[in-house]
PDB file of N, CA and C in Angstrom:
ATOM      1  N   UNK A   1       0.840  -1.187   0.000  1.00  0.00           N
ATOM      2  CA  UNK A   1       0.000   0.000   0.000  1.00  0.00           C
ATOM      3  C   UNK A   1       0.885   1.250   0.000  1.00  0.00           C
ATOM      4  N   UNK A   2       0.661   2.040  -0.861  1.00  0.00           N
ATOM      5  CA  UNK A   2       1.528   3.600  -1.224  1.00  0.00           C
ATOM      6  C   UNK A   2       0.665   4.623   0.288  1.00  0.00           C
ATOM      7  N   UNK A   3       2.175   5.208   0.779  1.00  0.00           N
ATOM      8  CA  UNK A   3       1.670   5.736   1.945  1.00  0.00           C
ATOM      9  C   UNK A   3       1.180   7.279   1.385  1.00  0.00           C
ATOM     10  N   UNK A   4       0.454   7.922   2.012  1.00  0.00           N
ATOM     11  CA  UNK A   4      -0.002   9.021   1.091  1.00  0.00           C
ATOM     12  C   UNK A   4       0.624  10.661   1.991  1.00  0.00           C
ATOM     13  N   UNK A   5       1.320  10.915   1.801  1.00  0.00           N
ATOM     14  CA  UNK A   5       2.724  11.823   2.251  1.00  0.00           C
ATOM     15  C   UNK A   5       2.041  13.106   1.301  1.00  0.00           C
ATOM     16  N   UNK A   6       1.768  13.985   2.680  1.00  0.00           N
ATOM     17  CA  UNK A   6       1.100  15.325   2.653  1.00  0.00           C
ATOM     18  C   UNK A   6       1.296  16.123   3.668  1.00  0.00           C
ATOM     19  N   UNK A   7       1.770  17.459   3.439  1.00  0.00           N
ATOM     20  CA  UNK A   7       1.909  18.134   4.669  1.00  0.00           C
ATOM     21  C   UNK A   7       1.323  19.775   4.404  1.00  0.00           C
ATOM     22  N   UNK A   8       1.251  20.406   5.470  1.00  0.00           N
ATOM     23  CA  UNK A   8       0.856  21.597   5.659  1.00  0.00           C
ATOM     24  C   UNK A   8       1.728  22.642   4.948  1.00  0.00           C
ATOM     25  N   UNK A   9       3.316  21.850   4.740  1.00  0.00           N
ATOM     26  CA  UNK A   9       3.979  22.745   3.994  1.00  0.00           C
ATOM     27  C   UNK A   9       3.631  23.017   2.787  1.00  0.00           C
ATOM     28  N   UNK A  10       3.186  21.527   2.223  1.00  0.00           N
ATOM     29  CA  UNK A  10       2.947  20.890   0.485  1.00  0.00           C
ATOM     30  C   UNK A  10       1.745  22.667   0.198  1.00  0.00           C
ATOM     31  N   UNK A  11       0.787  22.217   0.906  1.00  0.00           N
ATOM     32  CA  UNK A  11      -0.619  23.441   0.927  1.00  0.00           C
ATOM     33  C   UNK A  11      -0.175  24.962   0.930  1.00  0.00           C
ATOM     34  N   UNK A  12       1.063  24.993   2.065  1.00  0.00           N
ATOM     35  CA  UNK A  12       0.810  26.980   2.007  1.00  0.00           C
ATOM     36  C   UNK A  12       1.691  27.047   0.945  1.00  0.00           C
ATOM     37  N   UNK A  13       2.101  26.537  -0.078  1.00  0.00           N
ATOM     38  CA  UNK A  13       3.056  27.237  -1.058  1.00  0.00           C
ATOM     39  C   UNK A  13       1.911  27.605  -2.024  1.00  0.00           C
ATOM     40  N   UNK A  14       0.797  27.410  -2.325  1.00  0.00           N
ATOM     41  CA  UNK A  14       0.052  27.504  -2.664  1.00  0.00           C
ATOM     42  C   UNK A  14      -0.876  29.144  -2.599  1.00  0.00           C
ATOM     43  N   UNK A  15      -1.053  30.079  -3.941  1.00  0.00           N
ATOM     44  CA  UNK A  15      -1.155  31.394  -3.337  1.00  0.00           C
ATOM     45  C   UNK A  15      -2.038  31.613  -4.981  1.00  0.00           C
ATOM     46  N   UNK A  16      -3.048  31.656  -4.803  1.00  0.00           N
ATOM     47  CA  UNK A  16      -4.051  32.179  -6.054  1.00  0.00           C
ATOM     48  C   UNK A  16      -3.949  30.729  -6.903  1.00  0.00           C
ATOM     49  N   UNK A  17      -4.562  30.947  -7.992  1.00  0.00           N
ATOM     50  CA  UNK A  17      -4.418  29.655  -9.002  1.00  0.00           C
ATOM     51  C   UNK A  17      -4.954  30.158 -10.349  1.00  0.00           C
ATOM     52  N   UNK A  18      -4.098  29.303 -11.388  1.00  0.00           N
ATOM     53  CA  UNK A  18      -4.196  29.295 -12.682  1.00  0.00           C
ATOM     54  C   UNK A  18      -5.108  28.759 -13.452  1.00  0.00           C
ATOM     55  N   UNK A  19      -5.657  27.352 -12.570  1.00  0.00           N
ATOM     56  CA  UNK A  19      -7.239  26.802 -13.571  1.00  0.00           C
ATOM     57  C   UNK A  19      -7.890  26.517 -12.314  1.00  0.00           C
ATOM     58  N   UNK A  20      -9.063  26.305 -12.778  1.00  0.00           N
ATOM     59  CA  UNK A  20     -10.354  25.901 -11.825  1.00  0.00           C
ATOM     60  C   UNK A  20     -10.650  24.552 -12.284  1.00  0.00           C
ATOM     61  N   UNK A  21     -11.021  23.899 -11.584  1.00  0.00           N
ATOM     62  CA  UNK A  21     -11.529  22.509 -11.787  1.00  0.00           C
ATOM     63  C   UNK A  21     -12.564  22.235 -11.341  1.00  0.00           C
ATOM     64  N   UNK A  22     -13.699  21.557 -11.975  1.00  0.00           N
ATOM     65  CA  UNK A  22     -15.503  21.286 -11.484  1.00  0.00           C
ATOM     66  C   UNK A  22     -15.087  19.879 -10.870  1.00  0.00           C
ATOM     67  N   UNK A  23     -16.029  19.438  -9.934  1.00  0.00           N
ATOM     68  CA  UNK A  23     -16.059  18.358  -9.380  1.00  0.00           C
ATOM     69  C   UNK A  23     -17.408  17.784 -10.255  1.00  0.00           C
ATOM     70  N   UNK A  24     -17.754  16.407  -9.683  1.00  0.00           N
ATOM     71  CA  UNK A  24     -19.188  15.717 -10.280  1.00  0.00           C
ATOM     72  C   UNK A  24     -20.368  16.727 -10.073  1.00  0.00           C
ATOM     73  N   UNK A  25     -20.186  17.114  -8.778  1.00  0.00           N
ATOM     74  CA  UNK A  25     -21.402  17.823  -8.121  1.00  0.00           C
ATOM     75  C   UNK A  25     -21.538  19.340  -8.760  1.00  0.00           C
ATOM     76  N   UNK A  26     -20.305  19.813  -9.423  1.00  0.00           N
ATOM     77  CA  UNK A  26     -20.281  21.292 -10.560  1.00  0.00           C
ATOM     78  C   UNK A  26     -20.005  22.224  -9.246  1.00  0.00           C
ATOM     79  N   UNK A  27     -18.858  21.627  -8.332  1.00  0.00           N
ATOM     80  CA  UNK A  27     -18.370  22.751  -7.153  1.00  0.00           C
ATOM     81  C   UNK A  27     -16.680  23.181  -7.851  1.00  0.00           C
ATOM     82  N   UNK A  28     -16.610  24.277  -8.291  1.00  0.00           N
ATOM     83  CA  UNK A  28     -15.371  24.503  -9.132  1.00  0.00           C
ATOM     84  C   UNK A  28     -14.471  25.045  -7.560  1.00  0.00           C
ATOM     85  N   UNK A  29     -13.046  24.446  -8.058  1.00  0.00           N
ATOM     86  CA  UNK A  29     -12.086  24.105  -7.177  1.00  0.00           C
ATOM     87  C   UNK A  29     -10.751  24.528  -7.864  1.00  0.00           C
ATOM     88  N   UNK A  30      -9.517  24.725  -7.140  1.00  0.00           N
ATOM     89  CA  UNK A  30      -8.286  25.463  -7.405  1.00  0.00           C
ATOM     90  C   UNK A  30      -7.156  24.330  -7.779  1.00  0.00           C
ATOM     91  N   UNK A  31      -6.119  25.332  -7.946  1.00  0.00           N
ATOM     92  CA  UNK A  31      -5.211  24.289  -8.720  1.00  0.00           C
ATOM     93  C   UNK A  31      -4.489  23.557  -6.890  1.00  0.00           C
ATOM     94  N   UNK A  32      -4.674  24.617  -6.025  1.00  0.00           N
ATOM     95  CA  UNK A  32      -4.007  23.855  -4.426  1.00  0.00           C
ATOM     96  C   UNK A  32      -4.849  22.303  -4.341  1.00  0.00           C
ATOM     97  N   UNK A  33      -6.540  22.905  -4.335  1.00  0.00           N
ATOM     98  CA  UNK A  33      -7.382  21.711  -3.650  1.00  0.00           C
ATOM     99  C   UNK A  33      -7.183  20.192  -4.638  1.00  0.00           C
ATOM    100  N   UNK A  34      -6.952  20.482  -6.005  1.00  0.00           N
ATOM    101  CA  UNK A  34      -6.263  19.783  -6.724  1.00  0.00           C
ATOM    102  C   UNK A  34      -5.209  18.855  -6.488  1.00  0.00           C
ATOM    103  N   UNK A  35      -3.778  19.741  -6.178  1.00  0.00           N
ATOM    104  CA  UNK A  35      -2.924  18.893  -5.521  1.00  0.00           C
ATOM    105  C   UNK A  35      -3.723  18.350  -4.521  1.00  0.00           C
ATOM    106  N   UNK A  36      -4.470  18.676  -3.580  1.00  0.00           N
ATOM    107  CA  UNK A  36      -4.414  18.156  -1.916  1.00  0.00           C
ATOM    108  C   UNK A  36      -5.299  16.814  -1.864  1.00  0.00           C
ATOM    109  N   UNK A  37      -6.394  16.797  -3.140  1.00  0.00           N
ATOM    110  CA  UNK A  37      -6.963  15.787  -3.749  1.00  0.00           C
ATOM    111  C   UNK A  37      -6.132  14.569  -3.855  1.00  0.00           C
ATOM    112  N   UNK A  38      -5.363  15.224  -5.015  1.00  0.00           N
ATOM    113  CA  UNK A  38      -4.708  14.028  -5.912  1.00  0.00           C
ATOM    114  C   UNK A  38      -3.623  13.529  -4.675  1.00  0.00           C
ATOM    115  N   UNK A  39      -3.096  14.054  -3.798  1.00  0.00           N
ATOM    116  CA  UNK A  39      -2.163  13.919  -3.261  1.00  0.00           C
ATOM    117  C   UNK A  39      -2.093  12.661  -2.101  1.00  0.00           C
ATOM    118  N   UNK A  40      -3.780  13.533  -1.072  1.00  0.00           N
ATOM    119  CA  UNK A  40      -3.747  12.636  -0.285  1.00  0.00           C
ATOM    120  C   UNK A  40      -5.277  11.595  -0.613  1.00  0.00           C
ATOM    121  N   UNK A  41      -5.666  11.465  -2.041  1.00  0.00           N
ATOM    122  CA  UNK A  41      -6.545  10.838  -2.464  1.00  0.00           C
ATOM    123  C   UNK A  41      -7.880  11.134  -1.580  1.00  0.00           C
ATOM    124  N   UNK A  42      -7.974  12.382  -1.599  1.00  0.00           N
ATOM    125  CA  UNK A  42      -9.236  12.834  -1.207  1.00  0.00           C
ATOM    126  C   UNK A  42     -10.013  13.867  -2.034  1.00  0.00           C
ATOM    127  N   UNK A  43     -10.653  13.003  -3.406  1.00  0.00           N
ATOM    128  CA  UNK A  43     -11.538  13.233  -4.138  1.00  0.00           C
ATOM    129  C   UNK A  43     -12.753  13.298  -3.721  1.00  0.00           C
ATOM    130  N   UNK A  44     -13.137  12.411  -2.269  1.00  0.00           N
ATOM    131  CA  UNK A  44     -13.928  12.415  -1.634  1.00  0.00           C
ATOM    132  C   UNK A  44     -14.679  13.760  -0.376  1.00  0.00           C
ATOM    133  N   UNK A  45     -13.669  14.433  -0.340  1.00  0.00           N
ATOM    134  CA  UNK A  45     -13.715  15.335   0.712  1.00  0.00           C
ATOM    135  C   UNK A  45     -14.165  16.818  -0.388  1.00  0.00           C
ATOM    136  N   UNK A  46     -13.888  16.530  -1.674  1.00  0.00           N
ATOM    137  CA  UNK A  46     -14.493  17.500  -2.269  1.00  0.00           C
ATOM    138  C   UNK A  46     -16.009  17.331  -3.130  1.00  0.00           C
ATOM    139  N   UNK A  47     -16.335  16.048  -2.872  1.00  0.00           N
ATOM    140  CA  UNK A  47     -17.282  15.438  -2.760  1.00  0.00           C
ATOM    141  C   UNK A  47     -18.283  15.845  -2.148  1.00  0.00           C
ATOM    142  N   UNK A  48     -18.107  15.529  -0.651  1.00  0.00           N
ATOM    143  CA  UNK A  48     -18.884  16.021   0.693  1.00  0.00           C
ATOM    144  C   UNK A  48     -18.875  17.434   0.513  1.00  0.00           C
ATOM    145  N   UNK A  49     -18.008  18.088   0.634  1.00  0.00           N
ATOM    146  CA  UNK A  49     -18.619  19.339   0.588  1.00  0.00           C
ATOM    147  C   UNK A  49     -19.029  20.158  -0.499  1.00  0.00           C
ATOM    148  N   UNK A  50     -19.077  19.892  -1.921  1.00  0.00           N
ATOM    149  CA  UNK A  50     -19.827  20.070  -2.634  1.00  0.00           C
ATOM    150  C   UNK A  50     -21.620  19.482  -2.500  1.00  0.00           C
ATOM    151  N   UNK A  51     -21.955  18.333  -2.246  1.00  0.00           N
ATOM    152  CA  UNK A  51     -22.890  17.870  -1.435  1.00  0.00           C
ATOM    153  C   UNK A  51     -24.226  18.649  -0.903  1.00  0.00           C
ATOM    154  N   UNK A  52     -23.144  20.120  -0.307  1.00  0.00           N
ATOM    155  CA  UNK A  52     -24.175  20.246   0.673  1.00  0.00           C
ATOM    156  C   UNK A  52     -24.892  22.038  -0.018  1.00  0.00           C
ATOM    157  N   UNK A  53     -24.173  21.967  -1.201  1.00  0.00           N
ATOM    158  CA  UNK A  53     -25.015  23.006  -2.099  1.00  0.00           C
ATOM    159  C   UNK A  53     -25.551  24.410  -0.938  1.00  0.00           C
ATOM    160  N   UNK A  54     -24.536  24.778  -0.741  1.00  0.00           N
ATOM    161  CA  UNK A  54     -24.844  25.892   0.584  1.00  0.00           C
ATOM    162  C   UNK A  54     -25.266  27.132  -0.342  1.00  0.00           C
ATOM    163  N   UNK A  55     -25.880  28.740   0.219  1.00  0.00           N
ATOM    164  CA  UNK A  55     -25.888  29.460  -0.694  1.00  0.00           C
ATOM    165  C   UNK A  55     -25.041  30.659  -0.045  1.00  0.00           C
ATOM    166  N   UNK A  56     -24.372  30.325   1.415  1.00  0.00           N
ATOM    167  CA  UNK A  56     -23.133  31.276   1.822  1.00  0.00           C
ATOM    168  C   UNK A  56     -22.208  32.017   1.060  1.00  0.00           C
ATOM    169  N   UNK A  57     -21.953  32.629   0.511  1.00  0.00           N
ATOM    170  CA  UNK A  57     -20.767  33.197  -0.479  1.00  0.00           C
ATOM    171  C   UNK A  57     -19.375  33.201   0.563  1.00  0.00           C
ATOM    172  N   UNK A  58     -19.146  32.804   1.667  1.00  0.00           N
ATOM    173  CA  UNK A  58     -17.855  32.668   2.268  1.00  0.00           C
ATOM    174  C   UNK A  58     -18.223  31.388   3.767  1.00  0.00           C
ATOM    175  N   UNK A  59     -17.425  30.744   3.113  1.00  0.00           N
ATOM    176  CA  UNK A  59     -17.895  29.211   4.075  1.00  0.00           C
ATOM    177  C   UNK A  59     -16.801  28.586   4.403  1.00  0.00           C
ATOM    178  N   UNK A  60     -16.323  28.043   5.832  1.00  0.00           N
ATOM    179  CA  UNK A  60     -15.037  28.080   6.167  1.00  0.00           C
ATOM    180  C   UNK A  60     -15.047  26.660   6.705  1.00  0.00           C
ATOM    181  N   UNK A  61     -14.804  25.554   5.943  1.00  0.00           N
ATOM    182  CA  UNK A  61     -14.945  24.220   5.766  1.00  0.00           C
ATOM    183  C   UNK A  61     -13.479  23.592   6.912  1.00  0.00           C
ATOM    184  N   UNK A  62     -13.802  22.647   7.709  1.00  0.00           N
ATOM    185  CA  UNK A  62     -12.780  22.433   8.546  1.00  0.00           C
ATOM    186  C   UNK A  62     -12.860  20.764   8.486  1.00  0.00           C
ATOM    187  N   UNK A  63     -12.243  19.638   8.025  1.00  0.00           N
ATOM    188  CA  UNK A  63     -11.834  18.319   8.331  1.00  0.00           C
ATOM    189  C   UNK A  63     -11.116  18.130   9.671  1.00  0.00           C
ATOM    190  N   UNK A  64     -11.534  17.329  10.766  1.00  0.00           N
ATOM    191  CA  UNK A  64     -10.381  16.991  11.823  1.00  0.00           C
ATOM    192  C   UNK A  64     -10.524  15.314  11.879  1.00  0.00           C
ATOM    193  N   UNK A  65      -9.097  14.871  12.291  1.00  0.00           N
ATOM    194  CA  UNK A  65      -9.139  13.342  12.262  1.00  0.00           C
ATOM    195  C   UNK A  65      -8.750  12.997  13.455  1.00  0.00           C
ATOM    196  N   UNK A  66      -9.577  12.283  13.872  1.00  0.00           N
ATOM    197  CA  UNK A  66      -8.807  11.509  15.346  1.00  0.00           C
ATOM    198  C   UNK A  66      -9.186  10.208  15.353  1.00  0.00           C
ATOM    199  N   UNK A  67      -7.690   9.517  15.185  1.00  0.00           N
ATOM    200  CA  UNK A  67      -7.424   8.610  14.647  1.00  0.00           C
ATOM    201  C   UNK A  67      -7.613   8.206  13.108  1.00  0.00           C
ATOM    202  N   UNK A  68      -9.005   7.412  12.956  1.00  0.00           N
ATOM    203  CA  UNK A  68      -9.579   7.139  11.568  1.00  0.00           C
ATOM    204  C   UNK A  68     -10.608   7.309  11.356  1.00  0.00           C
ATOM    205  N   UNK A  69     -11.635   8.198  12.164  1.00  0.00           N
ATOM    206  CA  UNK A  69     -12.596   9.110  12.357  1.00  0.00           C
ATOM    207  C   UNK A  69     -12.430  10.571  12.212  1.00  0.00           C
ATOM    208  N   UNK A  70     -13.430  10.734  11.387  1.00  0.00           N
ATOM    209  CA  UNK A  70     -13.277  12.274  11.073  1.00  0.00           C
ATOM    210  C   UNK A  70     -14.856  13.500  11.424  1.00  0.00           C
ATOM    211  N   UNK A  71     -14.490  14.333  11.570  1.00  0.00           N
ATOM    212  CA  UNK A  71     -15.461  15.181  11.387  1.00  0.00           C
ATOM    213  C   UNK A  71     -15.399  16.229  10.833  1.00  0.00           C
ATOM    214  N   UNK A  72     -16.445  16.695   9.615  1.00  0.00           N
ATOM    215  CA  UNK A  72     -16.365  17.655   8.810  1.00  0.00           C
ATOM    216  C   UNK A  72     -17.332  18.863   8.990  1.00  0.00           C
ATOM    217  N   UNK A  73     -17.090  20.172   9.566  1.00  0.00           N
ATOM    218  CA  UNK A  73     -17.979  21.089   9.937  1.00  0.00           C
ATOM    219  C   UNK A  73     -17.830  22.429   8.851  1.00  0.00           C
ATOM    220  N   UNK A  74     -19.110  23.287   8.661  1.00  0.00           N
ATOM    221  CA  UNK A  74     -18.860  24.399   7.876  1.00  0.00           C
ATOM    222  C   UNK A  74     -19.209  25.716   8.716  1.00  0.00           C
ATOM    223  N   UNK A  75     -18.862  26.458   8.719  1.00  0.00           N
ATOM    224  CA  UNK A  75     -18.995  27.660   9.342  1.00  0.00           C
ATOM    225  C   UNK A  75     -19.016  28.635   7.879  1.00  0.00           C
ATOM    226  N   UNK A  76     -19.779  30.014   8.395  1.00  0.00           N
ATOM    227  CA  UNK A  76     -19.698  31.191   7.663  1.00  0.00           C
ATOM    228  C   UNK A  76     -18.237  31.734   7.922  1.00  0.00           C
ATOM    229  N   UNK A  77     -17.743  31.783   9.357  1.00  0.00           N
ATOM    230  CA  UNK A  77     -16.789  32.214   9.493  1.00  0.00           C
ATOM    231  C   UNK A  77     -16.130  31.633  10.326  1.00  0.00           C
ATOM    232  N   UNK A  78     -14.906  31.746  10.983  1.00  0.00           N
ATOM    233  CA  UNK A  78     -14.289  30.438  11.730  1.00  0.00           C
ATOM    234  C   UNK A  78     -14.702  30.470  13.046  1.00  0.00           C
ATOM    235  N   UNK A  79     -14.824  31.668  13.794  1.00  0.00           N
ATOM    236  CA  UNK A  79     -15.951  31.674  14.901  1.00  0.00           C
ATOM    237  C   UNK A  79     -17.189  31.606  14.987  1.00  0.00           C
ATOM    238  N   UNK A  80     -18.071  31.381  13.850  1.00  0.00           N
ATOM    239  CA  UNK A  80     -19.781  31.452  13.881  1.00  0.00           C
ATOM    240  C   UNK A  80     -19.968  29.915  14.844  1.00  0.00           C
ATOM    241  N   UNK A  81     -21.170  30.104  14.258  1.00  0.00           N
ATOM    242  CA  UNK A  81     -21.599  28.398  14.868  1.00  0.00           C
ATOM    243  C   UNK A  81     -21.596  27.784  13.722  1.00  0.00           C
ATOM    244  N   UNK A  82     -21.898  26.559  14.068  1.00  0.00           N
ATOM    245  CA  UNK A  82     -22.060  25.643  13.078  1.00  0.00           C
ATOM    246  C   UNK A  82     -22.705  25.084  12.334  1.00  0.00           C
ATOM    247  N   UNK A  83     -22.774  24.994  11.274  1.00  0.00           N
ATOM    248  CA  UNK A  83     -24.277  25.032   9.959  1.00  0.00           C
ATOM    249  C   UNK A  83     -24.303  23.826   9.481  1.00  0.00           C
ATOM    250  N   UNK A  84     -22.833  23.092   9.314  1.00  0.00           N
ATOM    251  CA  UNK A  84     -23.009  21.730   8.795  1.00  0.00           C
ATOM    252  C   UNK A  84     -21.746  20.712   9.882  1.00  0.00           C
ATOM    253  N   UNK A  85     -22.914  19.755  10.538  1.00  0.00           N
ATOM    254  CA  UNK A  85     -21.236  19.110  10.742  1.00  0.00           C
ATOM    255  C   UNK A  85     -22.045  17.321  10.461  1.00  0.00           C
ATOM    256  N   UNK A  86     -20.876  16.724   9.861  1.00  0.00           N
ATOM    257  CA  UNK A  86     -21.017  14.968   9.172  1.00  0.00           C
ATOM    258  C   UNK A  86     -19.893  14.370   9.720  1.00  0.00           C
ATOM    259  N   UNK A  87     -20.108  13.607  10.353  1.00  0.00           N
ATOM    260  CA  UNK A  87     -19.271  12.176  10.912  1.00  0.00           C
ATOM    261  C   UNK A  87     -18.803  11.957   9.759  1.00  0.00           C
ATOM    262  N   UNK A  88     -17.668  11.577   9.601  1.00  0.00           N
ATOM    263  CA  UNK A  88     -16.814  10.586   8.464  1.00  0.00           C
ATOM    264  C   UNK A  88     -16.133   9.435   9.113  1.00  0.00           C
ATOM    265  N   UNK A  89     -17.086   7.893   9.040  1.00  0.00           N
ATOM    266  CA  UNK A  89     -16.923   7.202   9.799  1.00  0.00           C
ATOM    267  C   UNK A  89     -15.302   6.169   9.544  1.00  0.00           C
ATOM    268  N   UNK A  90     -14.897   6.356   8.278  1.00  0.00           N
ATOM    269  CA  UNK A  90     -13.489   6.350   8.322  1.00  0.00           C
ATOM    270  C   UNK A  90     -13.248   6.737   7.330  1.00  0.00           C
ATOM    271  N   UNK A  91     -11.546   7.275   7.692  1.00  0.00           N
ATOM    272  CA  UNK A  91     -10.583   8.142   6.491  1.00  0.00           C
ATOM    273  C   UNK A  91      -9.555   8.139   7.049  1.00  0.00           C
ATOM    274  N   UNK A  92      -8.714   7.717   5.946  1.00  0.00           N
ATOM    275  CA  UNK A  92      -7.055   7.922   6.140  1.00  0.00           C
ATOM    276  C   UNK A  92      -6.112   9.022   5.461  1.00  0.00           C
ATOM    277  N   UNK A  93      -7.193  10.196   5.570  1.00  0.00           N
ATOM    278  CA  UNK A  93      -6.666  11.743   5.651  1.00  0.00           C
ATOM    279  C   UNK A  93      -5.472  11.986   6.110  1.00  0.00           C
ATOM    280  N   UNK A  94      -4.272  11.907   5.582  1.00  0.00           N
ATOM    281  CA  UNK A  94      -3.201  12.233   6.219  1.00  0.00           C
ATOM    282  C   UNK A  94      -2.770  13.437   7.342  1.00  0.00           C
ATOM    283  N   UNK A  95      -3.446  14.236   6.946  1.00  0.00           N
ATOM    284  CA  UNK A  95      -3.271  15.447   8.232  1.00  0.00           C
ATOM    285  C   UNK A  95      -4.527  15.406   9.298  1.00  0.00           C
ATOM    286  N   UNK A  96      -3.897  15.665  10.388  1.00  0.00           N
ATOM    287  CA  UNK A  96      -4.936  15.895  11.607  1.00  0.00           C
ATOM    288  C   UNK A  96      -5.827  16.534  11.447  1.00  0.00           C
ATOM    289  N   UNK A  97      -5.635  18.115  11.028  1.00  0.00           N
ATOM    290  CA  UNK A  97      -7.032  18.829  10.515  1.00  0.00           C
ATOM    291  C   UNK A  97      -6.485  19.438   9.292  1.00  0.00           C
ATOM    292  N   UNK A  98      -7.312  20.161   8.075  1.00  0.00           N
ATOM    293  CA  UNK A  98      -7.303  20.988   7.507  1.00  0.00           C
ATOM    294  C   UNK A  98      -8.485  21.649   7.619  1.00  0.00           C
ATOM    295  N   UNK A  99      -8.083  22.844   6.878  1.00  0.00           N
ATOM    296  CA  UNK A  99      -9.273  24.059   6.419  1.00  0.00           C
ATOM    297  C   UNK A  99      -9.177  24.500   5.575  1.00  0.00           C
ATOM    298  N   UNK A 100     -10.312  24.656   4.709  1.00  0.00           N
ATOM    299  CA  UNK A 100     -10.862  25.167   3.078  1.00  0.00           C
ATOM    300  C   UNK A 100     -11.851  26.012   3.259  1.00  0.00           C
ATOM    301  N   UNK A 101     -11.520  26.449   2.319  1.00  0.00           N
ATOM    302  CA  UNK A 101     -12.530  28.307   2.056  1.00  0.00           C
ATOM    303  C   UNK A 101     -13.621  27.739   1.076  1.00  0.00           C
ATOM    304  N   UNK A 102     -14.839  27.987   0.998  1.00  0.00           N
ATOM    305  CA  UNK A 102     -15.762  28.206  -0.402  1.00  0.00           C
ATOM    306  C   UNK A 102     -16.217  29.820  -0.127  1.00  0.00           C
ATOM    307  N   UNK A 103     -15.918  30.507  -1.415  1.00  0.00           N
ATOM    308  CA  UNK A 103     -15.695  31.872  -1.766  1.00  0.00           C
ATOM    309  C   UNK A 103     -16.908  31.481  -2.935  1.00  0.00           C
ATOM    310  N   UNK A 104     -17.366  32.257  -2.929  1.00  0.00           N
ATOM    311  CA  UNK A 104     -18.488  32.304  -4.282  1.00  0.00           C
ATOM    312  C   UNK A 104     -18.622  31.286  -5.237  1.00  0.00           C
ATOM    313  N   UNK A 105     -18.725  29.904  -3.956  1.00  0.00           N
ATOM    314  CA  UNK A 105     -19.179  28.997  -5.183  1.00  0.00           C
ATOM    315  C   UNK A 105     -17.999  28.246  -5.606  1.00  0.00           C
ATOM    316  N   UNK A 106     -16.679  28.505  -4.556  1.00  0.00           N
ATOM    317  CA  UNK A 106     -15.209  27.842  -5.803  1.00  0.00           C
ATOM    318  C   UNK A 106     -13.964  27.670  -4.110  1.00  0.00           C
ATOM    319  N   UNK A 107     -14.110  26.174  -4.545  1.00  0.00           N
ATOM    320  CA  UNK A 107     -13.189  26.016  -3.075  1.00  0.00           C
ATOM    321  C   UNK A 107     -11.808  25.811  -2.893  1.00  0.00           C
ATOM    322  N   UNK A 108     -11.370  26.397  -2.301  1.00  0.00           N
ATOM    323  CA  UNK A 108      -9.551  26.746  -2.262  1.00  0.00           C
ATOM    324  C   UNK A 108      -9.061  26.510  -1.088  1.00  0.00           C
ATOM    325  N   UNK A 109      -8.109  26.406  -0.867  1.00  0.00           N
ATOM    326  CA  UNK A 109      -7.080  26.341   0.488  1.00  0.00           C
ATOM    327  C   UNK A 109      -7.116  28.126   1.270  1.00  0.00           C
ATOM    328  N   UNK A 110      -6.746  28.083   1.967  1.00  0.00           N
ATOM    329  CA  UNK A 110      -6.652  29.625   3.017  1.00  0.00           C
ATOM    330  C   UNK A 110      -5.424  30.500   2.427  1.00  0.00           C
ATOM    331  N   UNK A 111      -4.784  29.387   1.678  1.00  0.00           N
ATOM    332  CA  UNK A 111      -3.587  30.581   0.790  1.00  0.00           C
ATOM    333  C   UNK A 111      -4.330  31.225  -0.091  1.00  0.00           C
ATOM    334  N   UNK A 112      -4.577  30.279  -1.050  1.00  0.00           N
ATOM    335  CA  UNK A 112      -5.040  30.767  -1.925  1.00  0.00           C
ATOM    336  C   UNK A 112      -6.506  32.036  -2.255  1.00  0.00           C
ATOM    337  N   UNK A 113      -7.089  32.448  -0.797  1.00  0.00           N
ATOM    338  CA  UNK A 113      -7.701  33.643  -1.070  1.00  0.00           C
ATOM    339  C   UNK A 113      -7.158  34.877  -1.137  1.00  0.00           C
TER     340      UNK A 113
END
């Protein structure tokens, strides 16, 4: 099994982007969330939160893993409350937590706004 080697460094080099990419669900995404996809094979995580067809224009998407359980919450902002949160009853998400922006409809890493 290929270990899936991702880090927080791989993400902040990451600062605007050159193409957009649609998912199944038609949630257009950056060239970072791209790498972070392909990287740590989480096609799925852009999945879920395309999914939930929000009509927020700034939505501050947070993954945390403990262990091989995850939970995925959305906020308007990183202190609001919480509007969406889904058990992810397993994932081998390589990082403990991340956080993703959806900006008008198009989801990116926190560099990249």
């Amino acid at each position: 099994m290929e270990t899936k080697l991702l880090q927080q460094s791989d993400l902040d080099q990451f600062t605007g982007t050159e193409n957009y990419y649609k998912s199944f669900l038609g949630l257009l995404y950056t060239d970072g969330i791209a790498f972070m996809a392909e990287k740590a094979g989480a096609y799925w995580l852009i999945d879920a939160i395309a999914s939930y067809h929000r009509k927020e224009h700034f939505q501050v998407w947070t993954l945390r893993r403990a262990f091989s359980v995850g939970t995925l919450v959305m906020r308007e902002d990183t202190n609001a409350s919480v509007l969406v949160r889904q058990r992810i009853h397993y994932t081998d998400f390589p990082l403990v937590q991340i956080k993703l922006y959806v900006v008008d409809g198009v989801l990116m890493l926190p560099s990249e706004y």
